[in-house]
PDB file of N, CA and C in Angstrom:
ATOM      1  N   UNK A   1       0.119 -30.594   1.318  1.00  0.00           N
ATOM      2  CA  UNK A   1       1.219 -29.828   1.892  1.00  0.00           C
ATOM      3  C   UNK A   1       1.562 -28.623   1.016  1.00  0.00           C
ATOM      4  N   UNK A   2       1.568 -28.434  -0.447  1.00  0.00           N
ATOM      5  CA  UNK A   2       1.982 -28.541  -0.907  1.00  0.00           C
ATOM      6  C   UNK A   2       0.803 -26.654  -0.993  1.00  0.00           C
ATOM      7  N   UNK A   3      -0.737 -26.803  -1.343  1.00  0.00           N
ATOM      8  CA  UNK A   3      -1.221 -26.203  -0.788  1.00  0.00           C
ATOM      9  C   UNK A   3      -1.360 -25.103   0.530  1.00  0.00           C
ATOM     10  N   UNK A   4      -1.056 -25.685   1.502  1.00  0.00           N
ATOM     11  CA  UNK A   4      -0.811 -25.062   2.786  1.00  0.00           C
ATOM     12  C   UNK A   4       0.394 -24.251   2.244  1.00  0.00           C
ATOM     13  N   UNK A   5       1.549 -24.564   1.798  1.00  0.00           N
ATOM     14  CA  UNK A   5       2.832 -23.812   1.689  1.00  0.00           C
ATOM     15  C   UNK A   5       2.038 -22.670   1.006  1.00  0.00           C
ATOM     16  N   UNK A   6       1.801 -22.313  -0.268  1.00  0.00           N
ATOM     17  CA  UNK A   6       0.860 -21.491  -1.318  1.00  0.00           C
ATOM     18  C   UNK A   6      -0.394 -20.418  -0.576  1.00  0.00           C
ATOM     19  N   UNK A   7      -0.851 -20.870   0.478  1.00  0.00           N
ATOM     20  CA  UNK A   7      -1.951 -20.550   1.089  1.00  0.00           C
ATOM     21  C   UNK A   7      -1.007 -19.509   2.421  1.00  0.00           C
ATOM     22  N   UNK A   8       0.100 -20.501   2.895  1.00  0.00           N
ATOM     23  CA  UNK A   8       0.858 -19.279   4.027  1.00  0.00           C
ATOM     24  C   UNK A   8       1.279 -18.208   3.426  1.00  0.00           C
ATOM     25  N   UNK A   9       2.068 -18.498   1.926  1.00  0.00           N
ATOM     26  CA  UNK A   9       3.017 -17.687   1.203  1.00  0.00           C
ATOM     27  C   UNK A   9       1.772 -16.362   0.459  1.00  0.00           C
ATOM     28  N   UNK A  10       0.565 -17.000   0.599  1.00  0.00           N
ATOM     29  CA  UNK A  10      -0.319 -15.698  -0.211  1.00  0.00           C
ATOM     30  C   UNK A  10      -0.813 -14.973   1.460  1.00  0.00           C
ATOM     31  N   UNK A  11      -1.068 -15.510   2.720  1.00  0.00           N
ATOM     32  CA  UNK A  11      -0.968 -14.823   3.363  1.00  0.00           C
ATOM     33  C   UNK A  11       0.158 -13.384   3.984  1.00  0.00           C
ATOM     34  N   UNK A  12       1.035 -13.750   3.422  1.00  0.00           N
ATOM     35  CA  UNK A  12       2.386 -13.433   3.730  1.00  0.00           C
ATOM     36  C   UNK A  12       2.527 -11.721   2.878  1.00  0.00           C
ATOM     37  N   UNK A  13       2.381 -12.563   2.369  1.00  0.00           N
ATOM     38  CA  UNK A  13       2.314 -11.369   0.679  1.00  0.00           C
ATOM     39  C   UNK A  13       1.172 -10.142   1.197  1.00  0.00           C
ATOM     40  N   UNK A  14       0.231 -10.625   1.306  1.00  0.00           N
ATOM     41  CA  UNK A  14      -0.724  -9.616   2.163  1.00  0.00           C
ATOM     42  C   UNK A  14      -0.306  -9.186   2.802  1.00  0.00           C
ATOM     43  N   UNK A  15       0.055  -9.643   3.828  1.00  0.00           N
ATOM     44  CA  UNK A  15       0.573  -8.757   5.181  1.00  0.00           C
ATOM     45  C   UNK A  15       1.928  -7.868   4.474  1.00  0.00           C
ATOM     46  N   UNK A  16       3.027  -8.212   3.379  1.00  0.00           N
ATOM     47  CA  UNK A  16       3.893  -7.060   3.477  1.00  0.00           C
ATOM     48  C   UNK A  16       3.286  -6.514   2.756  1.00  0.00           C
ATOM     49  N   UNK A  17       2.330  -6.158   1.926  1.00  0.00           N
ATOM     50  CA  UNK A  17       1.136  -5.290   1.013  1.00  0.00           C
ATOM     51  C   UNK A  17       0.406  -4.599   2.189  1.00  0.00           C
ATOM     52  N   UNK A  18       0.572  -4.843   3.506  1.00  0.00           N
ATOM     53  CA  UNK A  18       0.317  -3.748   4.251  1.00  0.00           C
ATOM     54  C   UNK A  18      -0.993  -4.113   4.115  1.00  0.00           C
ATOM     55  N   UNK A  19      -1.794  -5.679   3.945  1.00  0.00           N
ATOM     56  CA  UNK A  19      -3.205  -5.563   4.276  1.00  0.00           C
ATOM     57  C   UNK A  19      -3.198  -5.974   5.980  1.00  0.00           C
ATOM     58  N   UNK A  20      -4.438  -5.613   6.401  1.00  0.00           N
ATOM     59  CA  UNK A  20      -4.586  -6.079   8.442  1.00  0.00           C
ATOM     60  C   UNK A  20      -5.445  -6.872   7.877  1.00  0.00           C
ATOM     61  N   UNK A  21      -5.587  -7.662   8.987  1.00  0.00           N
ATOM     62  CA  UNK A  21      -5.919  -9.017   9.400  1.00  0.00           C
ATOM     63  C   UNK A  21      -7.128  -9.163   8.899  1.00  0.00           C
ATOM     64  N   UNK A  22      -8.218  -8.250   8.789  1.00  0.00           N
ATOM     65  CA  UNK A  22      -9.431  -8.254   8.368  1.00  0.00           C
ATOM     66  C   UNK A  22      -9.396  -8.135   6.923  1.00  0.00           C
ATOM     67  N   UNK A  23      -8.630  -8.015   6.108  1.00  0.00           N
ATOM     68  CA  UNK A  23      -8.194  -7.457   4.549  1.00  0.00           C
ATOM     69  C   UNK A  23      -8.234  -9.476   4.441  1.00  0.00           C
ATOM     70  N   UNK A  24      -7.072  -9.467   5.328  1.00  0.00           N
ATOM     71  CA  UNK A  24      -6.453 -10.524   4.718  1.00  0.00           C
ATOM     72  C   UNK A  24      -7.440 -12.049   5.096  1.00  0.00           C
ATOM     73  N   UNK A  25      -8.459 -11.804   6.220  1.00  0.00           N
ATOM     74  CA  UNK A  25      -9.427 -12.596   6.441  1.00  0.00           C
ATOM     75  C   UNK A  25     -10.474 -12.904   5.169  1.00  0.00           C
ATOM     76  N   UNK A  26     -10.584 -11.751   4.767  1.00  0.00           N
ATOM     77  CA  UNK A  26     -11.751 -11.330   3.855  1.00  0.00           C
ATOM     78  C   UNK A  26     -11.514 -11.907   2.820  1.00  0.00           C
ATOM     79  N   UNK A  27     -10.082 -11.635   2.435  1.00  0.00           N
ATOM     80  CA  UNK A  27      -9.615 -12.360   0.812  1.00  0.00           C
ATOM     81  C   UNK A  27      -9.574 -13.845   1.259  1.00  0.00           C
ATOM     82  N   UNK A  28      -8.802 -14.478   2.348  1.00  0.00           N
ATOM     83  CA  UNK A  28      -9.078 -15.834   1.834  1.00  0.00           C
ATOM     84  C   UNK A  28     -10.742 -16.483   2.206  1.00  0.00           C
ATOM     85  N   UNK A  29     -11.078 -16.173   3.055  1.00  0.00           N
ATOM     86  CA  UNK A  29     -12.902 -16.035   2.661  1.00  0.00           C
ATOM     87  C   UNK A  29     -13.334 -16.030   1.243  1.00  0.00           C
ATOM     88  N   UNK A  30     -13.058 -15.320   0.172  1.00  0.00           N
ATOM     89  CA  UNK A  30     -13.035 -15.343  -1.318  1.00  0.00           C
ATOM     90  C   UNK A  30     -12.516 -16.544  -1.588  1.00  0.00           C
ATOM     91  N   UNK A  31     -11.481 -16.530  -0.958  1.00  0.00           N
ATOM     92  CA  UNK A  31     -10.294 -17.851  -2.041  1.00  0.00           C
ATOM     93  C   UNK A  31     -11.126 -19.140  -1.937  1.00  0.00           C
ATOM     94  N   UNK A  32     -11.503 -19.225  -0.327  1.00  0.00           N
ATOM     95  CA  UNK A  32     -12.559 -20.670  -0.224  1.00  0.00           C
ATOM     96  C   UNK A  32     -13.588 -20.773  -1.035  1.00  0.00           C
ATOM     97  N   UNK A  33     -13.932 -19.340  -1.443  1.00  0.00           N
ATOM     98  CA  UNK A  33     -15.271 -19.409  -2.408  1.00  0.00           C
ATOM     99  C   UNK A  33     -15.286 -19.306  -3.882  1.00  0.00           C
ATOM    100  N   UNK A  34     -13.921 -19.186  -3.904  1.00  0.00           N
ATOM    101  CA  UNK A  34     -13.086 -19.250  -5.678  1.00  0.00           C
ATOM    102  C   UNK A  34     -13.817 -17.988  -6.585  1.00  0.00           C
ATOM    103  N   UNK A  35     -14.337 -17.054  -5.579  1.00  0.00           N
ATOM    104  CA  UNK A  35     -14.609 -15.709  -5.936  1.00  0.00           C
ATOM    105  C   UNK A  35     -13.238 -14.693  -6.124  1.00  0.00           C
ATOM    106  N   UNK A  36     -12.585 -15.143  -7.714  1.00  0.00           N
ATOM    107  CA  UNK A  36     -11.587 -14.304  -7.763  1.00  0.00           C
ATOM    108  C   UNK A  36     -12.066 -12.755  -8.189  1.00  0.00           C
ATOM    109  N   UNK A  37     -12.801 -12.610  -8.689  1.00  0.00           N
ATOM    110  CA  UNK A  37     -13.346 -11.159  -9.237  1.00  0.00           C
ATOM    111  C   UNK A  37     -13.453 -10.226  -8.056  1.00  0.00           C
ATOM    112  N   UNK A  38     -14.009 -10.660  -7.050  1.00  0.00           N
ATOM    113  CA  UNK A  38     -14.184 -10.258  -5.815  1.00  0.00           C
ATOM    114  C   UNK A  38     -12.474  -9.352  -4.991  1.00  0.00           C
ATOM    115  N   UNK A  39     -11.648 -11.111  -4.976  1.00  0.00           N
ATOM    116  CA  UNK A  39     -10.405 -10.897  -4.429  1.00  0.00           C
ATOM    117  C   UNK A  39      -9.376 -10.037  -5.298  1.00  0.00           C
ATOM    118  N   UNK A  40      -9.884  -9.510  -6.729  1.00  0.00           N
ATOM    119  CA  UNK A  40      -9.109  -8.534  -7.582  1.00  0.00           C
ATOM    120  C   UNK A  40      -9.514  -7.201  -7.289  1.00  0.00           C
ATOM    121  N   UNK A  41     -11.124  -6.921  -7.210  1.00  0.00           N
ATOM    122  CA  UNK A  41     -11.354  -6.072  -6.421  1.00  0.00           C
ATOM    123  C   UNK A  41     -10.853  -5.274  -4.972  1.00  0.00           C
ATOM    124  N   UNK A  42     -10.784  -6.131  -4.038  1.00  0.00           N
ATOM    125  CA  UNK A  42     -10.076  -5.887  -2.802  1.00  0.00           C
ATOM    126  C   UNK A  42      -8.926  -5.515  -2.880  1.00  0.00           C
ATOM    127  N   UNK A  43      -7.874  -6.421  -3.653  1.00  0.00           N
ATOM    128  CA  UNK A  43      -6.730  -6.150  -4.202  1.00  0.00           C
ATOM    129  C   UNK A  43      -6.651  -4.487  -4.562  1.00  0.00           C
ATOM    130  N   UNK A  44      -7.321  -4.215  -5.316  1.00  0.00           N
ATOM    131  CA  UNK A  44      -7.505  -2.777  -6.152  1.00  0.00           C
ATOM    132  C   UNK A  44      -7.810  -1.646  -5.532  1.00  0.00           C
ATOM    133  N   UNK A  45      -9.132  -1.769  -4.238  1.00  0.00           N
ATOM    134  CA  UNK A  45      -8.996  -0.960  -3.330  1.00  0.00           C
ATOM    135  C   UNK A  45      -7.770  -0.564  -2.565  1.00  0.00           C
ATOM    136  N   UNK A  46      -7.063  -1.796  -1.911  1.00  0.00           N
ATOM    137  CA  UNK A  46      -6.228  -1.454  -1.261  1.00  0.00           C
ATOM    138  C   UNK A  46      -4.976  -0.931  -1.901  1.00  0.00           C
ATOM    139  N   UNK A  47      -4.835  -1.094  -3.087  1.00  0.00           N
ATOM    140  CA  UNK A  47      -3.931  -0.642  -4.093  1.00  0.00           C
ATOM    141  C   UNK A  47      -4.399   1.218  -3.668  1.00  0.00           C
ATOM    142  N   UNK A  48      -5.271   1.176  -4.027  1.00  0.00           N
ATOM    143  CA  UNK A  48      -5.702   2.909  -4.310  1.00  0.00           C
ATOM    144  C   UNK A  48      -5.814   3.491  -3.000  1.00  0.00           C
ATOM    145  N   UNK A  49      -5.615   3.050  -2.100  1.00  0.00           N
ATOM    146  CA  UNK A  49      -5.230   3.432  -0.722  1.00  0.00           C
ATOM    147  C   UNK A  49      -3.912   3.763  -0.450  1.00  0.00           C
ATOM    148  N   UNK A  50      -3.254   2.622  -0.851  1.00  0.00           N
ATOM    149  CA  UNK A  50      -1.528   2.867  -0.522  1.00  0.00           C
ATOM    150  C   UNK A  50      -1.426   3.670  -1.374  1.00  0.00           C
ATOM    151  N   UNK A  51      -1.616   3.964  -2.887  1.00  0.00           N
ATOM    152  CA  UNK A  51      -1.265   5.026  -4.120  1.00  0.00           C
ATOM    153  C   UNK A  51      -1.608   6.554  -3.366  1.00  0.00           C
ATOM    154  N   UNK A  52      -2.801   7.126  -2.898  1.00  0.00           N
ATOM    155  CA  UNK A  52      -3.198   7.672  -2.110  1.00  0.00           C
ATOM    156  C   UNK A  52      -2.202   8.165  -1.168  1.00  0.00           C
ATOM    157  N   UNK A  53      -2.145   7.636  -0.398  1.00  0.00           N
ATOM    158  CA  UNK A  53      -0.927   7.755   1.160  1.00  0.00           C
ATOM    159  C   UNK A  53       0.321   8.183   0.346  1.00  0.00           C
ATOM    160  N   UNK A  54       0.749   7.213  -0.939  1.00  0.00           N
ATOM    161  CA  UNK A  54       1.788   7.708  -1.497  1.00  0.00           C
ATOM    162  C   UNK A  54       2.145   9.082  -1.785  1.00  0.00           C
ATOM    163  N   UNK A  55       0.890   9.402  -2.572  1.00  0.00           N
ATOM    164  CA  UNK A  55       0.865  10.758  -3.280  1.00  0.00           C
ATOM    165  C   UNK A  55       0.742  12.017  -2.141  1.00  0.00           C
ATOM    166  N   UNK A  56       0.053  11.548  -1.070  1.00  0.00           N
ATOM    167  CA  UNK A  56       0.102  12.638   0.117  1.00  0.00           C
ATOM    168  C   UNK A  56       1.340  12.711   0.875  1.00  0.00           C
ATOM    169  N   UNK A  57       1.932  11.384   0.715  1.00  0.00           N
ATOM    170  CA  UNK A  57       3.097  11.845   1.400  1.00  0.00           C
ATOM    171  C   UNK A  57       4.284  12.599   0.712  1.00  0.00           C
ATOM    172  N   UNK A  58       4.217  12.397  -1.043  1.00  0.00           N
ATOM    173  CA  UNK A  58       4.983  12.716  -1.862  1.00  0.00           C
ATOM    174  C   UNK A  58       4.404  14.315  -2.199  1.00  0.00           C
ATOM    175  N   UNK A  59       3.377  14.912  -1.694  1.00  0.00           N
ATOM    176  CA  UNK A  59       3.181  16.301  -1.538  1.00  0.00           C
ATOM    177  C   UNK A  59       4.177  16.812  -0.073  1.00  0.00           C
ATOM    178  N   UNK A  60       3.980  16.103   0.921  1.00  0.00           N
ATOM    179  CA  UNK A  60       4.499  16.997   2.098  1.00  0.00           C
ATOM    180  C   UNK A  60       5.933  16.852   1.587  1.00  0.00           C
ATOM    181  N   UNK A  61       7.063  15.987   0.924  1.00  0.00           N
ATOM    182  CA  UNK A  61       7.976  15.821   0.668  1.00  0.00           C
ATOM    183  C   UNK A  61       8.330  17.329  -0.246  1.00  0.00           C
ATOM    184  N   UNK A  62       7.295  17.691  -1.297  1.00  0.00           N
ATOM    185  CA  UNK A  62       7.271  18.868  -2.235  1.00  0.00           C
ATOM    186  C   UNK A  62       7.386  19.813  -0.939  1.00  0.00           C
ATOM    187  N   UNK A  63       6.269  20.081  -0.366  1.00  0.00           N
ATOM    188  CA  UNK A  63       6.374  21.413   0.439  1.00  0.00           C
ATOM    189  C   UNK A  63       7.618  21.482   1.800  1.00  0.00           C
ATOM    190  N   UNK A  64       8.538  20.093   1.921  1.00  0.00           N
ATOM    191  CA  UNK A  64      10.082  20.381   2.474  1.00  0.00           C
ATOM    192  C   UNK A  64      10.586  21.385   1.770  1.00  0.00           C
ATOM    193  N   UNK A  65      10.715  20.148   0.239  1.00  0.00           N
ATOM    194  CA  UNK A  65      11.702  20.739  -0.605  1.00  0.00           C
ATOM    195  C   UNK A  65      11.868  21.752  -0.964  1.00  0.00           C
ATOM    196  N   UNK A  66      10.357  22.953  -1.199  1.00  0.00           N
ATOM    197  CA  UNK A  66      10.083  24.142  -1.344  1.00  0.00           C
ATOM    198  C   UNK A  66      10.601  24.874   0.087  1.00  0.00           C
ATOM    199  N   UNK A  67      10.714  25.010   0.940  1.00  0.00           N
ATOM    200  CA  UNK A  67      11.227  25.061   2.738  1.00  0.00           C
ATOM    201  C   UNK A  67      12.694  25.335   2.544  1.00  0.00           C
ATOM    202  N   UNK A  68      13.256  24.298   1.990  1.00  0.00           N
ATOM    203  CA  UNK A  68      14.427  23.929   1.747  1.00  0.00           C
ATOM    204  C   UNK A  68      15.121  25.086   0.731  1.00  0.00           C
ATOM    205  N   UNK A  69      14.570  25.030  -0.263  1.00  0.00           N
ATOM    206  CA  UNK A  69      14.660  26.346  -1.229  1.00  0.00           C
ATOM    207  C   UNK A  69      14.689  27.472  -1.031  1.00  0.00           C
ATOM    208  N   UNK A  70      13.241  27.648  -0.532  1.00  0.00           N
ATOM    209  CA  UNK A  70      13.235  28.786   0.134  1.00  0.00           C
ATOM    210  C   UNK A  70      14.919  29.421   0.734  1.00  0.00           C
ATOM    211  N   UNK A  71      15.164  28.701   1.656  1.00  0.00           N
ATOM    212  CA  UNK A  71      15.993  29.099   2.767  1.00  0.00           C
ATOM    213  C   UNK A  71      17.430  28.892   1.956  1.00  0.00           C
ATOM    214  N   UNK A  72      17.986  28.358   1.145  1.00  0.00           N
ATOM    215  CA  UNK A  72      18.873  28.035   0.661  1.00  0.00           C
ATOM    216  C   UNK A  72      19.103  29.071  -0.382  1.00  0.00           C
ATOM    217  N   UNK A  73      17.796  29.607  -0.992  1.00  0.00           N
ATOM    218  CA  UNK A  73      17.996  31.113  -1.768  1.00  0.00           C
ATOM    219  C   UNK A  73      18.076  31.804  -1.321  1.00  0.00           C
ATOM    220  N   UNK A  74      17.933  32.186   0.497  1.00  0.00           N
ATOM    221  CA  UNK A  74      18.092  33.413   1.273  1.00  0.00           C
ATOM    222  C   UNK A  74      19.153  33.612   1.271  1.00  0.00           C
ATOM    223  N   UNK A  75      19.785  32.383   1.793  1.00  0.00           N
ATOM    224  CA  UNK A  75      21.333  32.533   2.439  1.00  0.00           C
ATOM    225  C   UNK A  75      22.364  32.968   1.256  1.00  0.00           C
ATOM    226  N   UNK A  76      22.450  32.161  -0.214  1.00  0.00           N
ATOM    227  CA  UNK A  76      22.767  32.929  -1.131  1.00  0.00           C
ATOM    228  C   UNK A  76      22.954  34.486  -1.644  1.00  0.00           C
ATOM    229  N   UNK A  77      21.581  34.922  -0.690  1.00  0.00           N
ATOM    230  CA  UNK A  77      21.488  36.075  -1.689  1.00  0.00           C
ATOM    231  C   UNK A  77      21.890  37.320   0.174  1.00  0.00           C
ATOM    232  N   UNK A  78      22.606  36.144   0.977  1.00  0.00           N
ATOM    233  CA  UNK A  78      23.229  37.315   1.860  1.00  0.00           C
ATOM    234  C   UNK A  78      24.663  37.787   1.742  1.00  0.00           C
TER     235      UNK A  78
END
């Protein structure tokens, strides 16, 4: 039982880590095969994916803020 709880709760964890179903198929596929090197790997990709998305989204956030500036030094200087 005790297992199963551990096994839902690492599914779980995946899914709010934003892995899909095939991420999260794949890793416990590993887990049955006690291929952790493997499942740190996967881990790591998908890490550098979300870091990725992060950083692109934390550029379009820069080029608001520059938008924002922009227009906020116009009006100042009317």
């Amino acid at each position: 039982m005790e297992d199963n709880l551990l096994l839902q709760e690492t599914i779980q964890n995946l899914k709010d880590a934003g892995c899909d179903s095939e991420t999260v198929e794949h890793f416990m596929e590993l887990e049955e095969t006690g291929d952790t090197q493997e499942q740190l790997k996967l881990l790591a990709v998908h890490r550098k994916r979300l870091l990725d998305r992060v950083h692109r989204e934390e550029k379009r956030i820069n080029c608001l803020d520059y938008l924002v500036y922009q227009i906020q030094k116009s009006m100042a200087a009317e």
